[in-house]
N, C-alpha and C. Protein backbone atom coordinates (compact mmCIF):
# COMPACT_ATOMS: atom_id res chain seq x y z
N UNK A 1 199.17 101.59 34.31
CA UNK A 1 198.90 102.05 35.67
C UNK A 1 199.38 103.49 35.78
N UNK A 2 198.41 104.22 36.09
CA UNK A 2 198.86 106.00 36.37
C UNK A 2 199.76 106.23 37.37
N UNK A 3 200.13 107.35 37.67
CA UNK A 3 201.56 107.06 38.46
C UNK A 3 200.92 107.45 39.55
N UNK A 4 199.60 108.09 39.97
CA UNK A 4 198.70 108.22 41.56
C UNK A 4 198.62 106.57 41.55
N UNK A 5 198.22 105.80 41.02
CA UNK A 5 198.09 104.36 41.14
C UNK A 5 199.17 103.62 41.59
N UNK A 6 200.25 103.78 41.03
CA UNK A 6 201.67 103.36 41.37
C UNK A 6 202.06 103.47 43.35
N UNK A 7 202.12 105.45 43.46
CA UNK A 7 202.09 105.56 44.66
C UNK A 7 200.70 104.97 45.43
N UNK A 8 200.05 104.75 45.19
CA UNK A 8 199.02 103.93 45.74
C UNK A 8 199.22 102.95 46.75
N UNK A 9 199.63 101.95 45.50
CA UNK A 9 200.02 100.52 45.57
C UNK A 9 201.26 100.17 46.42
N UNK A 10 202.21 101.28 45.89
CA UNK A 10 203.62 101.33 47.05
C UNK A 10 203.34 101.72 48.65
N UNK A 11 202.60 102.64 48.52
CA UNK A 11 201.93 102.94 50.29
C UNK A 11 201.78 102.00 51.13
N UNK A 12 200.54 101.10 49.84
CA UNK A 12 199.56 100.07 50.24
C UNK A 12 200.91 99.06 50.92
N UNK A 13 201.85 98.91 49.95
CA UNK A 13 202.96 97.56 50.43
C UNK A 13 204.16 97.71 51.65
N UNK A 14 204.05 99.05 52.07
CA UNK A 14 205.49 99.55 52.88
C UNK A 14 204.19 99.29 54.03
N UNK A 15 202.69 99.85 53.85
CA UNK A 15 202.14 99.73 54.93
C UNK A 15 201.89 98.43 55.59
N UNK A 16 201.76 97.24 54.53
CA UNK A 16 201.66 95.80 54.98
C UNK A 16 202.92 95.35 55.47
N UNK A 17 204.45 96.18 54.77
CA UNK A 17 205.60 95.38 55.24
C UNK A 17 205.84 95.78 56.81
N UNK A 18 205.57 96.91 56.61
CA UNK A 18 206.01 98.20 57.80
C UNK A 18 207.32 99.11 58.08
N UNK A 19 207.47 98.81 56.73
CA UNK A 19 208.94 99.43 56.10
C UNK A 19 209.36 99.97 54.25
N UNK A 20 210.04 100.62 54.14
CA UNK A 20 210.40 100.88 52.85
C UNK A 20 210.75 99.51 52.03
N UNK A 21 210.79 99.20 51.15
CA UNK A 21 211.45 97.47 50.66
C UNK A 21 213.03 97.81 50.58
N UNK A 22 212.89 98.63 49.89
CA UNK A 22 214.92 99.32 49.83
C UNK A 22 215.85 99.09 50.60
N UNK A 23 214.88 99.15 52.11
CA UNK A 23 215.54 99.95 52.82
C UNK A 23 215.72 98.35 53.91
N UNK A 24 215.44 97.12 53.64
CA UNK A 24 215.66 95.91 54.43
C UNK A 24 217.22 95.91 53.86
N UNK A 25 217.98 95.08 54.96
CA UNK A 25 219.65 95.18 55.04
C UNK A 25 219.90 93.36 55.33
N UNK A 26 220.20 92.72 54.67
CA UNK A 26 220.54 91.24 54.99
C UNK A 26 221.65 91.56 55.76
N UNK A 27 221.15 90.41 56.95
CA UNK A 27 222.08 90.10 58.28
C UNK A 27 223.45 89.56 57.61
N UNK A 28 224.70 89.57 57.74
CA UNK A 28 225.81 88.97 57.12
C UNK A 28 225.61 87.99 58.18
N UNK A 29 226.52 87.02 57.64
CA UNK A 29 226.85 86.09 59.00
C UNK A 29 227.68 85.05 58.39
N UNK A 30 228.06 83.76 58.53
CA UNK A 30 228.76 82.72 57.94
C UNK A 30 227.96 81.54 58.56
N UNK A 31 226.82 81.62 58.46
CA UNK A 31 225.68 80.51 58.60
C UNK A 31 224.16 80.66 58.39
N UNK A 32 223.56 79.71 58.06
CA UNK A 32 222.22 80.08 58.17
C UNK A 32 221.37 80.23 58.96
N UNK A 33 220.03 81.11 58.82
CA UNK A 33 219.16 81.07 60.50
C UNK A 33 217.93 80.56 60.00
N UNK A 34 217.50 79.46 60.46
CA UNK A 34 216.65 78.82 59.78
C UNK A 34 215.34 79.20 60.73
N UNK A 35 215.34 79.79 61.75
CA UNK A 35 214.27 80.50 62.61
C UNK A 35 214.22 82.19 61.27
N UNK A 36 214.89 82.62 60.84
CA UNK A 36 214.26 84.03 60.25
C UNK A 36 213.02 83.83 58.94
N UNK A 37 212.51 84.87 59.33
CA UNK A 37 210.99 84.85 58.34
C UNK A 37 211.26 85.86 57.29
N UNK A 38 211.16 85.44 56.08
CA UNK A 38 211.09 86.49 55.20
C UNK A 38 209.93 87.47 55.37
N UNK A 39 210.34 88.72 55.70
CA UNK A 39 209.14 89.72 55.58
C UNK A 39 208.58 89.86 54.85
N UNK A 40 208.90 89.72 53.36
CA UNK A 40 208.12 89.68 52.17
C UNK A 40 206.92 88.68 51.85
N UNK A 41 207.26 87.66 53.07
CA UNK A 41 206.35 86.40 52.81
C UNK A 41 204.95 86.96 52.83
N UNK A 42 204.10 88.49 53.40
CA UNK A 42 203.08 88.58 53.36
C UNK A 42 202.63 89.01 52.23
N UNK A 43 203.51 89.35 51.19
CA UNK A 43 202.54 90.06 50.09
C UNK A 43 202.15 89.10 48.94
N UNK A 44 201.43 89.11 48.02
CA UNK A 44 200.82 88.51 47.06
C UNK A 44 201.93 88.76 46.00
N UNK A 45 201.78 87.79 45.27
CA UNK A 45 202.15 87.80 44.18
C UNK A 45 202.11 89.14 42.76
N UNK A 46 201.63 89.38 43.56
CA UNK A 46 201.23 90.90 42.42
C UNK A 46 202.10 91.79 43.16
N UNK A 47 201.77 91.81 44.47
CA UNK A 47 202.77 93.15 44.80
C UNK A 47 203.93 92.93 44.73
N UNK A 48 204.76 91.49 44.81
CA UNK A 48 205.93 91.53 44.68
C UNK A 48 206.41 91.40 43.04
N UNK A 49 205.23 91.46 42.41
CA UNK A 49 206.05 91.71 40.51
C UNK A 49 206.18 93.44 40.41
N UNK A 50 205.36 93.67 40.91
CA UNK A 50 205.07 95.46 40.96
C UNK A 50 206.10 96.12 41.50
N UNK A 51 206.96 95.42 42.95
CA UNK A 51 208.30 96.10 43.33
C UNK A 51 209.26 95.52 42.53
N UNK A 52 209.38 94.14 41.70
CA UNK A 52 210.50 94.12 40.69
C UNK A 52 210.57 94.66 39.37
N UNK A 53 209.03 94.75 38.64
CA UNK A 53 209.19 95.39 37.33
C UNK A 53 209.20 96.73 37.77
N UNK A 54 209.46 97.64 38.74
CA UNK A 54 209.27 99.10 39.41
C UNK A 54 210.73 99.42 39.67
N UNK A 55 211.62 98.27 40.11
CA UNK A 55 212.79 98.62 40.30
C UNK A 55 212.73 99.18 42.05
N UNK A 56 211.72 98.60 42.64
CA UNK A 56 211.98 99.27 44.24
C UNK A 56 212.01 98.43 45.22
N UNK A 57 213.29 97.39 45.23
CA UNK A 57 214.05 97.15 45.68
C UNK A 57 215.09 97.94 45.91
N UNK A 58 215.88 98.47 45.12
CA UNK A 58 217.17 99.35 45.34
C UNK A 58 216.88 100.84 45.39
N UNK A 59 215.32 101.19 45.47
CA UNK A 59 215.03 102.68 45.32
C UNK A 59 213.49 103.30 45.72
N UNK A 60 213.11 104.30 46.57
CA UNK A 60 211.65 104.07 46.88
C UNK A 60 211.40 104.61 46.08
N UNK A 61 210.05 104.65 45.50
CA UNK A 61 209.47 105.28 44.79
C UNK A 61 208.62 106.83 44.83
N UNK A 62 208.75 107.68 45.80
CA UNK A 62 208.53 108.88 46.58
C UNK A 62 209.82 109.30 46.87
C-alpha cells in the first residue's frame, strides 16, 4: 500500500470515527458501564487491522 493510500484510508477512518483513534482516553472508574458503546464498533475488520499493523493507536499518522 503507497503511503497516499495509507493517508487515504486513515482520513477515510477518523472520518467514520469522528475522531483521531490515538486520541480516544478510557473513562477510569472502579466499575463497569455496560450502557457504553465502543466507537470502534463501526469499522470493518480491515480498518481495524490497518490501525494495528500501522501502529495508530498510540500515534496519528499525519
Amino acid at each position: 500500500m503507497s503511503e497516499q493510500d495509507k493517508i487515504s484510508m486513515y482520513k477515510s477512518i477518523c472520518d467514520k470515527l469522528g475522531f483521531e483513534p490515538y486520541t480516544l482516553k478510557e473513562k477510569e472508574g472502579n466499575h463497569e458501564d455496560d450502557n457504553w458503546v465502543n466507537p470502534f464498533s463501526v469499522l470493518s475488520f480491515e480498518e481495524m487491522d490497518f490501525l494495528y499493523d500501522n501502529g495508530l493507536f498510540k500515534k496519528g499518522l499525519m
